[in-house]
N, C-alpha and C. Protein backbone atom coordinates (compact mmCIF):
# COMPACT_ATOMS: atom_id res chain seq x y z
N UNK A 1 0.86 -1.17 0.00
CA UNK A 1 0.00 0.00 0.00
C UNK A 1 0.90 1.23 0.00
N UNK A 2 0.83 2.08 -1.07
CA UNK A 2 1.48 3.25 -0.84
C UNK A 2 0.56 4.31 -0.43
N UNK A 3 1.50 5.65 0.18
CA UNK A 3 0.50 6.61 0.92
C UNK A 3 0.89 7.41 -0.37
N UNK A 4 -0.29 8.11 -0.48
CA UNK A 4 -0.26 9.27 -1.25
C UNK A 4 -0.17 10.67 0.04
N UNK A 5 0.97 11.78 -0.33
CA UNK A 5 1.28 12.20 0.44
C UNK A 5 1.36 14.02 -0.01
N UNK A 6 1.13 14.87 0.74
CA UNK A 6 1.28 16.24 0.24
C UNK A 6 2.64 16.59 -0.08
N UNK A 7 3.17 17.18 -0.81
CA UNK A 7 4.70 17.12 -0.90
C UNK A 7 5.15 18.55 -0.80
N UNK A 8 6.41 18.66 -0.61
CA UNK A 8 6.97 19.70 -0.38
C UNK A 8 6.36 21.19 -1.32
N UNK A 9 6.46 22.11 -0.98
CA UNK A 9 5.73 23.14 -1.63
C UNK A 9 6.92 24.20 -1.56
N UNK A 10 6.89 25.37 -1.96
CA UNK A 10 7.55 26.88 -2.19
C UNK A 10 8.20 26.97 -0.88
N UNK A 11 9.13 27.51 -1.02
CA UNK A 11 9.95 28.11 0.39
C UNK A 11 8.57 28.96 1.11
N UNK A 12 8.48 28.89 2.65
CA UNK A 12 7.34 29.26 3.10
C UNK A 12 5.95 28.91 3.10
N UNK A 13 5.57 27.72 2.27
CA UNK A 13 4.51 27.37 1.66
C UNK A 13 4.23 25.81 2.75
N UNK A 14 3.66 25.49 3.50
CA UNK A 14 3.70 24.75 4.34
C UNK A 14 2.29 23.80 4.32
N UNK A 15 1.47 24.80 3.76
CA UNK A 15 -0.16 24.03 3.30
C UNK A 15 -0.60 24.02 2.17
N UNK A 16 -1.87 23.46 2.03
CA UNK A 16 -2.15 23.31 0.78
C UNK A 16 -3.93 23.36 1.36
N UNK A 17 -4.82 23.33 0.40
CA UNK A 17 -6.05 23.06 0.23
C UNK A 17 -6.53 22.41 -0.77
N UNK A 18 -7.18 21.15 -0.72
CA UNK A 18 -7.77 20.10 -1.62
C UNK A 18 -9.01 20.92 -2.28
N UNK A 19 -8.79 20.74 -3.39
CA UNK A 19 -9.79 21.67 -4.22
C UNK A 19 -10.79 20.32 -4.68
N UNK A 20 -10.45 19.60 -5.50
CA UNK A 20 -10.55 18.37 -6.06
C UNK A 20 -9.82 17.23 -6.69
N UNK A 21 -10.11 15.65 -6.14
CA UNK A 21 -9.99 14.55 -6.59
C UNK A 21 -10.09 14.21 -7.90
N UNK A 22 -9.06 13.51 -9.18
CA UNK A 22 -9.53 13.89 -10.09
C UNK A 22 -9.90 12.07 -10.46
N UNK A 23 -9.48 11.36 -9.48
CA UNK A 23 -9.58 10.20 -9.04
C UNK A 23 -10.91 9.60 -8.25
N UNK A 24 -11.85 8.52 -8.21
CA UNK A 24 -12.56 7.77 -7.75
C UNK A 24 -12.28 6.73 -6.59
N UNK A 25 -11.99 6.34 -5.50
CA UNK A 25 -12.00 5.04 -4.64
C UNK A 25 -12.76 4.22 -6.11
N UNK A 26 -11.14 2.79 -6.25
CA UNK A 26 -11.55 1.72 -6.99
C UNK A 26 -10.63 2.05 -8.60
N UNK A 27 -11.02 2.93 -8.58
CA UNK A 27 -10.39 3.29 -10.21
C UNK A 27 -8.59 2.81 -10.25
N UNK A 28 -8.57 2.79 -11.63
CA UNK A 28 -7.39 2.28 -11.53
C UNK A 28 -6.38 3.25 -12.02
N UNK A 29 -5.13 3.30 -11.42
CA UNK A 29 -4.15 4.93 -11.68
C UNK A 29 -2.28 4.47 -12.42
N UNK A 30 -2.37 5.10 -13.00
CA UNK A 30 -1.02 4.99 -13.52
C UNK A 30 -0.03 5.88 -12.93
N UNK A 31 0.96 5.05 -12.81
CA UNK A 31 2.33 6.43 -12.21
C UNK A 31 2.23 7.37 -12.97
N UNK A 32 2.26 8.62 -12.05
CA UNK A 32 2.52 9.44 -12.89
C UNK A 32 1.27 10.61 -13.44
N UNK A 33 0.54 9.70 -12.97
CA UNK A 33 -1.47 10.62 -13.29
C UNK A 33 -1.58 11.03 -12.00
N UNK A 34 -2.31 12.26 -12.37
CA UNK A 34 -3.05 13.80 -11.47
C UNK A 34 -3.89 12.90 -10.63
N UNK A 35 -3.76 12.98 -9.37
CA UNK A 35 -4.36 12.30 -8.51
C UNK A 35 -5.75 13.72 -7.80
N UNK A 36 -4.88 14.53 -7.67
CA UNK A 36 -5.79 15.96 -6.90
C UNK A 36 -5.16 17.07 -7.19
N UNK A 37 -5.96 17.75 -7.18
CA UNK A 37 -5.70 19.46 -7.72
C UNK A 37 -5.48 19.91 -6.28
N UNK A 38 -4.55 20.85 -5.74
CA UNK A 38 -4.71 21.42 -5.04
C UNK A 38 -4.42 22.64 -4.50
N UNK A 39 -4.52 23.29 -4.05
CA UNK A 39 -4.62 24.90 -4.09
C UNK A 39 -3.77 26.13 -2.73
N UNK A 40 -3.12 26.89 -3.07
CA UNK A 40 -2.42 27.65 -1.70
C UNK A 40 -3.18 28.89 -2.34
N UNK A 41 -2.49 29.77 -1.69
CA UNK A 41 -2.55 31.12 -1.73
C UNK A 41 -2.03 31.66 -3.19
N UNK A 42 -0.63 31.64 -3.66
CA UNK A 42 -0.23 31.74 -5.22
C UNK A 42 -0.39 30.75 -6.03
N UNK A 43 -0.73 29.46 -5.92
CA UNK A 43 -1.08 28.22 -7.19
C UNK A 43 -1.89 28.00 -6.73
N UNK A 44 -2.09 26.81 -8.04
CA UNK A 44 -2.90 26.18 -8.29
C UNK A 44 -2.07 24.56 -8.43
N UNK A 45 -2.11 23.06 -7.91
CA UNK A 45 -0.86 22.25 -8.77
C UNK A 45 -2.01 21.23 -8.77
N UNK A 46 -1.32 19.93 -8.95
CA UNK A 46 -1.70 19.15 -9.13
C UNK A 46 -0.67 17.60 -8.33
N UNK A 47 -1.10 16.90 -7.50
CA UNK A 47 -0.47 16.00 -6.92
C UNK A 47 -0.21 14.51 -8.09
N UNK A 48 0.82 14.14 -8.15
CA UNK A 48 0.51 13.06 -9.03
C UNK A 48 0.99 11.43 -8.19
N UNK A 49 0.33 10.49 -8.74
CA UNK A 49 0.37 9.53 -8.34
C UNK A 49 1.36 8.24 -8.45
N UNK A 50 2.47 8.17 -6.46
CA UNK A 50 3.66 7.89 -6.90
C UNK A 50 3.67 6.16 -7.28
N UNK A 51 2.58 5.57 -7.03
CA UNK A 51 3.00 4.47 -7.98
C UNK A 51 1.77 3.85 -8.71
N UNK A 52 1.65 3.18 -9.51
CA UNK A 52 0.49 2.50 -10.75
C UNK A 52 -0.58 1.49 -9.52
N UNK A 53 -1.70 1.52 -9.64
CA UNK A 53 -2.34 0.12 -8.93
C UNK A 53 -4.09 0.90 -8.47
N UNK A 54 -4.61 0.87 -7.57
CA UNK A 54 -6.38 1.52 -7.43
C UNK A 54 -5.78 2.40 -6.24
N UNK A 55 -6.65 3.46 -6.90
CA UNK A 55 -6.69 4.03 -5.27
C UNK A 55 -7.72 3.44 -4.43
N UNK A 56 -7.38 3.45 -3.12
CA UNK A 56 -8.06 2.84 -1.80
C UNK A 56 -8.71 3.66 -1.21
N UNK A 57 -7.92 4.60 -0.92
CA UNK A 57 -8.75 5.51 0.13
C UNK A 57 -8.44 6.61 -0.15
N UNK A 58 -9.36 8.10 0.26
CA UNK A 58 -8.95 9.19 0.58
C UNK A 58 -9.17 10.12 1.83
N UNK A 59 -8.07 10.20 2.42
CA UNK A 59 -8.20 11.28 3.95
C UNK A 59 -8.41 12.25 4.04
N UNK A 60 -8.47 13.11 2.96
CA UNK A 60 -8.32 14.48 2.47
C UNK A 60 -9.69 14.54 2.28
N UNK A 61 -10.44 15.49 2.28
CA UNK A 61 -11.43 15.77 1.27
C UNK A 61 -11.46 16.89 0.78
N UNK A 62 -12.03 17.47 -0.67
CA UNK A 62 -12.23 18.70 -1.03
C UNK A 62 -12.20 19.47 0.50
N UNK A 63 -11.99 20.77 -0.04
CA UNK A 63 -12.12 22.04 0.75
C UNK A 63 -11.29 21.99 1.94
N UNK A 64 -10.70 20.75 1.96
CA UNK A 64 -9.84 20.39 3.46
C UNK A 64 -8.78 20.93 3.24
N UNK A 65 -7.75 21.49 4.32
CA UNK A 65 -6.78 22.30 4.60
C UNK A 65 -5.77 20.90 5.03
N UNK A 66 -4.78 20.71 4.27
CA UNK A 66 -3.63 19.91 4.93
C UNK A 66 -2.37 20.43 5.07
N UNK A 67 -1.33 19.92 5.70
CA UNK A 67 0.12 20.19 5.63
C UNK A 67 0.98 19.48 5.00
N UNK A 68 2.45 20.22 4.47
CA UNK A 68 3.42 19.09 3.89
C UNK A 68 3.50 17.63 4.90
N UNK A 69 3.47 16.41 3.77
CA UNK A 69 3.65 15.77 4.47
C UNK A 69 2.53 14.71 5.05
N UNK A 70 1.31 15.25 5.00
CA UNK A 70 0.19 14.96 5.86
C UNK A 70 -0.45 13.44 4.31
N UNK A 71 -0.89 12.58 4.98
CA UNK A 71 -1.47 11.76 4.16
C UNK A 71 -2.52 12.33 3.50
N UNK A 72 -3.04 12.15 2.08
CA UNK A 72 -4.21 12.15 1.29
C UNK A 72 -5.02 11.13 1.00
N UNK A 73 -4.27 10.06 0.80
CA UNK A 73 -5.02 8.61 0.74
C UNK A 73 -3.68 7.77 0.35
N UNK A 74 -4.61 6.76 -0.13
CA UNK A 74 -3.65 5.45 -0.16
C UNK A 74 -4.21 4.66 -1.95
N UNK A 75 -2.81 3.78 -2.15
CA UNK A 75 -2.99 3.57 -3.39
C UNK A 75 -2.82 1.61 -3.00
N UNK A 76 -3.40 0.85 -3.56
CA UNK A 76 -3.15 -0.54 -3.78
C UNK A 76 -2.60 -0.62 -4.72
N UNK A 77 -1.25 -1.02 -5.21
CA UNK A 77 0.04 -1.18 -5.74
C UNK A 77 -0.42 -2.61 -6.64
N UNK A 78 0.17 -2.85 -7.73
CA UNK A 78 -0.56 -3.28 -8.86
C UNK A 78 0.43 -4.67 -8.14
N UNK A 79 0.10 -5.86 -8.36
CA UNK A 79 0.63 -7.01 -8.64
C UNK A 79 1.99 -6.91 -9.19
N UNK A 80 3.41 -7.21 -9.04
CA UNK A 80 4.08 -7.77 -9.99
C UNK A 80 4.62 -8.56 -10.59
């Protein structure tokens, strides 16, 4: 199970806000695909997804305020 995770942001930039999921619980994700849009004060980005397999879960929800670092959800890692 990998965590999908907020990642480092701008010098000073310490949060983020989940705008939207561009992902479903169940669907299936490739490394490398836009998992969530998410939003500070000067951007706008997009989180991408660090390995191929379904997403499982999400901790985050829209409009939620997180920190670097802080879990978003979780991915089930494809068979190899």
């Amino acid at each position: 199970m990998a965590k999908i995770r907020l990642p480092e942001l701008a010098e000073g930039v310490d949060k983020a806000v989940v705008s939207f999921w561009h992902k479903d619980i169940g669907e299936t994700i490739s490394k490398g695909d836009d998992l969530v849009e998410m939003l500070t004060d000067k951007a706008t980005f997009n989180v991408p997804a660090p390995v191929s397999g379904k997403l499982s879960s999400k901790s985050a929800e829209e409009g939620q305020e997180i920190k670097v670092g802080d879990i978003m959800g979780c991915i089930e890692e494809e068979s190899k």
